[in-house]
PDB file of N, CA and C in Angstrom:
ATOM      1  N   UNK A   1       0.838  -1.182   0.000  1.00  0.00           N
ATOM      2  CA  UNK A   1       0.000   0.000   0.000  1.00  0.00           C
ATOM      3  C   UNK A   1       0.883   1.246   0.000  1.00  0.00           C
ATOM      4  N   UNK A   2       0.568   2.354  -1.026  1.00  0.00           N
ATOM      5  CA  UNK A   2       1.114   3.684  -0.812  1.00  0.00           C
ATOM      6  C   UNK A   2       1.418   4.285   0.590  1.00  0.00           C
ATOM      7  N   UNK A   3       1.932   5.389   0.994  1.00  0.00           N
ATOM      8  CA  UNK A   3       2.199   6.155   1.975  1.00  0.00           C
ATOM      9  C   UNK A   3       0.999   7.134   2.028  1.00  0.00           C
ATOM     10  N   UNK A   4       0.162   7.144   3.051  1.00  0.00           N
ATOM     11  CA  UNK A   4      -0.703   8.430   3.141  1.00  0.00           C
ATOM     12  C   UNK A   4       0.216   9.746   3.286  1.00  0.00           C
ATOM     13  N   UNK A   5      -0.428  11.062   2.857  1.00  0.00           N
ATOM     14  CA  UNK A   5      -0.066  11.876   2.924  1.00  0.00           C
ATOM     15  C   UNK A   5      -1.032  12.244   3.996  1.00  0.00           C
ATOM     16  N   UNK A   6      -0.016  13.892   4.283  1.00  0.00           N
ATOM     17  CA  UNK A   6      -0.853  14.479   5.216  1.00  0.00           C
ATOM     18  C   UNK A   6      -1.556  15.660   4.248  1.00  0.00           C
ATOM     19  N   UNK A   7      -2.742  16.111   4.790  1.00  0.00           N
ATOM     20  CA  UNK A   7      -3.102  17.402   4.030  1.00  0.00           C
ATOM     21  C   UNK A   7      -2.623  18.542   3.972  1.00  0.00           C
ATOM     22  N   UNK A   8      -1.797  18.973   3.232  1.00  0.00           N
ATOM     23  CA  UNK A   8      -1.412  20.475   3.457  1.00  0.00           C
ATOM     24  C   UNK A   8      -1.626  21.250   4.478  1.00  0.00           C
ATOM     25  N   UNK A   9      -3.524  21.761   3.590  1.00  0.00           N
ATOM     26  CA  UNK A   9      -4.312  22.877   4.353  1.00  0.00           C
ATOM     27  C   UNK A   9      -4.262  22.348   5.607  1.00  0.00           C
ATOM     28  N   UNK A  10      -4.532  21.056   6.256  1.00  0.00           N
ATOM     29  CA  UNK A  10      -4.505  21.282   7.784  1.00  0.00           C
ATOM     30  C   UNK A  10      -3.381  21.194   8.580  1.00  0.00           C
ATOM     31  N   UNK A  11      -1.834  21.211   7.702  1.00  0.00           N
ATOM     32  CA  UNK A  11      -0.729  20.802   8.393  1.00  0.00           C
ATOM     33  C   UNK A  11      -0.952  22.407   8.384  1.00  0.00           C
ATOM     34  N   UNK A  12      -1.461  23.420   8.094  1.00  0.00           N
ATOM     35  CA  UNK A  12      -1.039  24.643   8.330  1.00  0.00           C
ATOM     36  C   UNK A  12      -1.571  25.157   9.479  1.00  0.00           C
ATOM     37  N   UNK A  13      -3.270  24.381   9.623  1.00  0.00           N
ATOM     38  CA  UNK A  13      -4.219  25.013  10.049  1.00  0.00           C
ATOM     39  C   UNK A  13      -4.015  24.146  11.909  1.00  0.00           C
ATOM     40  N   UNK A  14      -3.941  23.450  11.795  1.00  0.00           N
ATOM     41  CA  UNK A  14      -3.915  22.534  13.248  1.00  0.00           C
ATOM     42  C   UNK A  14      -2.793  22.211  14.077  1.00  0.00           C
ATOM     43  N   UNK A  15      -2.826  21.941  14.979  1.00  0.00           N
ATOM     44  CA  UNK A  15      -0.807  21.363  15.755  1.00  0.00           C
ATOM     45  C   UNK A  15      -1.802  20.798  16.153  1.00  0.00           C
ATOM     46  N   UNK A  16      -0.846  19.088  16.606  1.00  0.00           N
ATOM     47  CA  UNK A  16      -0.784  18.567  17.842  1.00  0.00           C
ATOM     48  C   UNK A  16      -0.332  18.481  19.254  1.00  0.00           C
ATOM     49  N   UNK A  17      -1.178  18.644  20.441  1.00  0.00           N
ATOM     50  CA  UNK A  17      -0.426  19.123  21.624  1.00  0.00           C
ATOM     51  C   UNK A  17       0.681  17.596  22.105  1.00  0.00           C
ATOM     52  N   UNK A  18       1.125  17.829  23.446  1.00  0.00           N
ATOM     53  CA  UNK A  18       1.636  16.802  23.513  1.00  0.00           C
ATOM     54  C   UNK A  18       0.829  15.878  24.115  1.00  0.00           C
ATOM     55  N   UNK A  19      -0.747  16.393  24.164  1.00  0.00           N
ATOM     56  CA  UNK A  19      -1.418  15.077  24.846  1.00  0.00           C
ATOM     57  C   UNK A  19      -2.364  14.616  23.766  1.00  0.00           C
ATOM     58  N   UNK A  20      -1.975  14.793  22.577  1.00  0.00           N
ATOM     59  CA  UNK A  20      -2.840  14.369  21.388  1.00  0.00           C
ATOM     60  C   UNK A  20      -4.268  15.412  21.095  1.00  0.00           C
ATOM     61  N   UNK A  21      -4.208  16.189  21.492  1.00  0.00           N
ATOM     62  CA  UNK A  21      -5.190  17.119  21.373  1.00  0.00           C
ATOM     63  C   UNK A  21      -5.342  17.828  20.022  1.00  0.00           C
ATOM     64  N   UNK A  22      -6.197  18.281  19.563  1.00  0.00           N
ATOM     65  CA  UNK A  22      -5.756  19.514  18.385  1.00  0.00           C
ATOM     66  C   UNK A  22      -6.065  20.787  18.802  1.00  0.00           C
ATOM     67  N   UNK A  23      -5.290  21.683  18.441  1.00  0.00           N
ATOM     68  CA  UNK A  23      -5.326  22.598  18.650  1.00  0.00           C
ATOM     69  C   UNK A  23      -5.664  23.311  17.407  1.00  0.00           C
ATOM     70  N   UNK A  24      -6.648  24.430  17.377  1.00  0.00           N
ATOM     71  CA  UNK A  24      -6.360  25.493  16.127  1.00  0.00           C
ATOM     72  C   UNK A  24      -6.522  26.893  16.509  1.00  0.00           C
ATOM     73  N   UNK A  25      -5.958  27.735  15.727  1.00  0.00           N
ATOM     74  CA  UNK A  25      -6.036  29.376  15.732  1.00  0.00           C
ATOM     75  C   UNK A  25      -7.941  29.883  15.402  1.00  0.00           C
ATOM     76  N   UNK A  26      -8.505  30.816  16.056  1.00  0.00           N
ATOM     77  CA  UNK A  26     -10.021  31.262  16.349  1.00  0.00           C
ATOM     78  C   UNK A  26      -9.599  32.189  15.367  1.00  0.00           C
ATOM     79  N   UNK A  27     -10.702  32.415  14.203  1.00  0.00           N
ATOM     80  CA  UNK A  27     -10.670  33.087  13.021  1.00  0.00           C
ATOM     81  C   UNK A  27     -11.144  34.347  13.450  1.00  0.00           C
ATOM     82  N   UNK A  28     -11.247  35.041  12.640  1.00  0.00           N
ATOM     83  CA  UNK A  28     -11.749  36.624  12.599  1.00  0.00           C
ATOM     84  C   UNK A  28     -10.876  37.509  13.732  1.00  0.00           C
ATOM     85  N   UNK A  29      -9.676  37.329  12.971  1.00  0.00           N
ATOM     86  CA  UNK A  29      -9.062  38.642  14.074  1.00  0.00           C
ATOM     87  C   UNK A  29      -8.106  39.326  12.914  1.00  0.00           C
ATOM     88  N   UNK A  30      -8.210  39.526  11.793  1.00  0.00           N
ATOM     89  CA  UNK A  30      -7.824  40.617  10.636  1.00  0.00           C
ATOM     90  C   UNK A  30      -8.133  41.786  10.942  1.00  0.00           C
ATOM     91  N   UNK A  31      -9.349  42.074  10.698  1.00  0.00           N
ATOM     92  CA  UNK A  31     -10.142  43.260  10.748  1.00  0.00           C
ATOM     93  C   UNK A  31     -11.108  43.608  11.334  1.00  0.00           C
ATOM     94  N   UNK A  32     -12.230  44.393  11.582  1.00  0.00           N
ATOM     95  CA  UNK A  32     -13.363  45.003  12.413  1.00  0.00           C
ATOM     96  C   UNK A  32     -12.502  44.572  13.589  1.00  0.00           C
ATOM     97  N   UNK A  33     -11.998  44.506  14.184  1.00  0.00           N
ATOM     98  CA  UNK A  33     -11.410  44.659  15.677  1.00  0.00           C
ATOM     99  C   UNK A  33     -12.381  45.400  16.595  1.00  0.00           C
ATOM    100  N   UNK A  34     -12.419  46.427  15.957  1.00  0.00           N
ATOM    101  CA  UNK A  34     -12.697  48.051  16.792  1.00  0.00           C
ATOM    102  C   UNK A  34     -14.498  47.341  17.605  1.00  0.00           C
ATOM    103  N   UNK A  35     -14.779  46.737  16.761  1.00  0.00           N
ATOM    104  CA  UNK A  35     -16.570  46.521  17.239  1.00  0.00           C
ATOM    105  C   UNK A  35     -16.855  45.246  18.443  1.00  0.00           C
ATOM    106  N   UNK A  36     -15.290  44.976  18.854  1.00  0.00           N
ATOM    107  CA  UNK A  36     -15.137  43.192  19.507  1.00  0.00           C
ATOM    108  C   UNK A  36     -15.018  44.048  20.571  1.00  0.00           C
ATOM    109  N   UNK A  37     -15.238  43.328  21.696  1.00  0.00           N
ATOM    110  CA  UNK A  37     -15.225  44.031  23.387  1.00  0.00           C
ATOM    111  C   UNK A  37     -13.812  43.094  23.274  1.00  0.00           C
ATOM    112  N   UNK A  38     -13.000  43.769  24.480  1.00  0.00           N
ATOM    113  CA  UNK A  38     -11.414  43.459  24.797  1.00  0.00           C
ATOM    114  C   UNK A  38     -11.185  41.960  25.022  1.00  0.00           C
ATOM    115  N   UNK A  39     -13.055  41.577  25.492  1.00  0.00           N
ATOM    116  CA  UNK A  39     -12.788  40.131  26.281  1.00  0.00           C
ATOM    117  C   UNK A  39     -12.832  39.270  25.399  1.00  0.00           C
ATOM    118  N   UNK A  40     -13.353  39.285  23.715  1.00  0.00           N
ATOM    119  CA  UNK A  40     -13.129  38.718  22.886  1.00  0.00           C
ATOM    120  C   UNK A  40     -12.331  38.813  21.994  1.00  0.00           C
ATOM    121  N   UNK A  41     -11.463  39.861  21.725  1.00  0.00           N
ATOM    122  CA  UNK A  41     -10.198  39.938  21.508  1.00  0.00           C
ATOM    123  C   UNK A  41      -9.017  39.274  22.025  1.00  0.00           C
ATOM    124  N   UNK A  42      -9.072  39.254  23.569  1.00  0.00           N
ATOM    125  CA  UNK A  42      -8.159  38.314  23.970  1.00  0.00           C
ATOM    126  C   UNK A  42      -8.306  37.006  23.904  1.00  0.00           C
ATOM    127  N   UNK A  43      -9.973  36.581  24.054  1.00  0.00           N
ATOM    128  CA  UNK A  43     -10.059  35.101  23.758  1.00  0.00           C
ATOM    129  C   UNK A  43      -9.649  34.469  22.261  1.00  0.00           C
ATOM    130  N   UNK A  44      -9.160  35.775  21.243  1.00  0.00           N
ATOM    131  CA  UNK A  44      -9.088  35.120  19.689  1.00  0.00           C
ATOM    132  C   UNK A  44      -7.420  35.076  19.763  1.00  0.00           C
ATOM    133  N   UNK A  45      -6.875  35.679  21.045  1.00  0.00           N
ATOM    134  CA  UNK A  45      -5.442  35.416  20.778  1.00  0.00           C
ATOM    135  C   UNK A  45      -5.083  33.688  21.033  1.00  0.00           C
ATOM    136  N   UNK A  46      -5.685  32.709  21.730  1.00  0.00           N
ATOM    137  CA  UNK A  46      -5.335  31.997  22.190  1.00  0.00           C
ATOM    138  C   UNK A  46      -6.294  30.908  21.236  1.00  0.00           C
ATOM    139  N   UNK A  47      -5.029  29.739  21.233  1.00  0.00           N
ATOM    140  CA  UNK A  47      -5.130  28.562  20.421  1.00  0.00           C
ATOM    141  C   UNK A  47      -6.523  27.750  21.105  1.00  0.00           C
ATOM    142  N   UNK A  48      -7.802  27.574  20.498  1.00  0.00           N
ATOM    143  CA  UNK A  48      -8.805  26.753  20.676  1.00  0.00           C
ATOM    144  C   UNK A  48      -8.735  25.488  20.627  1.00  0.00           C
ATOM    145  N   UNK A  49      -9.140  24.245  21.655  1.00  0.00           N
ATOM    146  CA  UNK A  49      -8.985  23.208  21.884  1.00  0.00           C
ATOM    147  C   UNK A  49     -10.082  22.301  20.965  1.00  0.00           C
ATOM    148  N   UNK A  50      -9.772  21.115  20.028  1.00  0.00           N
ATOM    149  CA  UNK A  50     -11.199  20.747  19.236  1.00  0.00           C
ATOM    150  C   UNK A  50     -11.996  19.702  19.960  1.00  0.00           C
ATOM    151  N   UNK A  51     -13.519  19.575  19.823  1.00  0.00           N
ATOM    152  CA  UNK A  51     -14.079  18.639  20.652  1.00  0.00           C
ATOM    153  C   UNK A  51     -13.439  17.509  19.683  1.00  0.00           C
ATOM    154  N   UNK A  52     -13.358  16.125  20.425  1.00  0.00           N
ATOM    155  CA  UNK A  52     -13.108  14.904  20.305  1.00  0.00           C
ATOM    156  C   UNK A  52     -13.553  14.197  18.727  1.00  0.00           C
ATOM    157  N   UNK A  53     -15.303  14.355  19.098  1.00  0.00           N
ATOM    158  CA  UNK A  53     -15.845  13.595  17.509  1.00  0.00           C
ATOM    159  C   UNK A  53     -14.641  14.430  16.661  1.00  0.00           C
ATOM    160  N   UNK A  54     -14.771  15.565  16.578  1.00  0.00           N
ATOM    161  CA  UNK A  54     -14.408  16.339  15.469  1.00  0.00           C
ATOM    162  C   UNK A  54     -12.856  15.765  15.315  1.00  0.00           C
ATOM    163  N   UNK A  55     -12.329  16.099  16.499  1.00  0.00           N
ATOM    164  CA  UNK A  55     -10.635  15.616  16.639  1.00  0.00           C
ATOM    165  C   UNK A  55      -9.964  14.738  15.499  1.00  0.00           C
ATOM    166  N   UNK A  56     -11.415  13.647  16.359  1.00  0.00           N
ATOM    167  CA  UNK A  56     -10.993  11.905  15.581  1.00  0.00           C
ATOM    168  C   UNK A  56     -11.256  11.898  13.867  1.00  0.00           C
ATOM    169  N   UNK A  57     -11.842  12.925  13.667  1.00  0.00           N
ATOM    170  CA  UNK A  57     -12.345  13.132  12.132  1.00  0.00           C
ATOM    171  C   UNK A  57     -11.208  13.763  11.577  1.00  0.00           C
ATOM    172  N   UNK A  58     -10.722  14.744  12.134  1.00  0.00           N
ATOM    173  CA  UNK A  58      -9.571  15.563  11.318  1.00  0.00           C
ATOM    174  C   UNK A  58      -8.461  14.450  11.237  1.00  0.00           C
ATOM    175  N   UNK A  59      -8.207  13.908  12.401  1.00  0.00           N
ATOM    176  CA  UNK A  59      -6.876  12.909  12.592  1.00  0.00           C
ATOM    177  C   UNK A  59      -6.906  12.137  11.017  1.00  0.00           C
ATOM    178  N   UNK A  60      -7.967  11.595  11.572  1.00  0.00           N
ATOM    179  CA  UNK A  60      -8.254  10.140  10.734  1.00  0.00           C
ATOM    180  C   UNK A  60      -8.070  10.631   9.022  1.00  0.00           C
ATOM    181  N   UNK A  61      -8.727  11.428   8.663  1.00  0.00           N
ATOM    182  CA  UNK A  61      -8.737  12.116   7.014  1.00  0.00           C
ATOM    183  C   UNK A  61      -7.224  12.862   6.383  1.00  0.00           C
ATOM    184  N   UNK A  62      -7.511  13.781   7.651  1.00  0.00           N
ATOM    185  CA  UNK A  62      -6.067  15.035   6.736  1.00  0.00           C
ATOM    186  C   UNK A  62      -4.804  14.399   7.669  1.00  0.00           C
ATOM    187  N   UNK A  63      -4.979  14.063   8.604  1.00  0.00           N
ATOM    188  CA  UNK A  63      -3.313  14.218   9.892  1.00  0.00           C
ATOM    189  C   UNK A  63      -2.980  12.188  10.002  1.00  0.00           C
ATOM    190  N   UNK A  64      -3.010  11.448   8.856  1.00  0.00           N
ATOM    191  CA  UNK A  64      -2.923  10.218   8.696  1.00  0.00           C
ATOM    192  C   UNK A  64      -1.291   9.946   9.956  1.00  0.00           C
ATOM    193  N   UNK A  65      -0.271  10.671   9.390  1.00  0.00           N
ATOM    194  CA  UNK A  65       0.616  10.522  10.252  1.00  0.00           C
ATOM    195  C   UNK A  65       0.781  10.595  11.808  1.00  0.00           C
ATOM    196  N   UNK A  66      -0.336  11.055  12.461  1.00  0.00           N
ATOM    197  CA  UNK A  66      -0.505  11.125  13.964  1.00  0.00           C
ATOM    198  C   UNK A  66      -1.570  10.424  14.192  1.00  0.00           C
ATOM    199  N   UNK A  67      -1.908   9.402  13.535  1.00  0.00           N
ATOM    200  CA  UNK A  67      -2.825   8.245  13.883  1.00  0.00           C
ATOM    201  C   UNK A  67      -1.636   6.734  14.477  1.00  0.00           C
TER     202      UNK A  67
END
């Protein structure tokens, strides 16, 4: 059998923590800033944790190598 690849787009978009978790970056922090209260500004600085179903879905499809 061939070698799976990994997907690009999500080797860009996701890390793995060191407890197998995924992690990704919270979108919308380009622009309109000015209209976000401070407390959601700071919550878009920080890397979002993915629920599980979803986890096991990304793993399994795009991140073959961390299965």
């Amino acid at each position: 059998m061939y070698k799976l690849k990994t997907h690009s787009g999500a080797k860009k978009r996701f890390k793995i923590s060191s407890n197998g978790k995924i992690r990704f970056a919270h979108s919308g922090k380009k622009h309109f800033m000015r209209r976000r209260s401070k407390d959601q500004i700071r919550e878009k600085r920080r890397m979002g944790v993915m629920y599980v179903p979803d986890a096991k879905r990304i793993v399994r499809w795009y991140l073959p190598k961390f299965m």
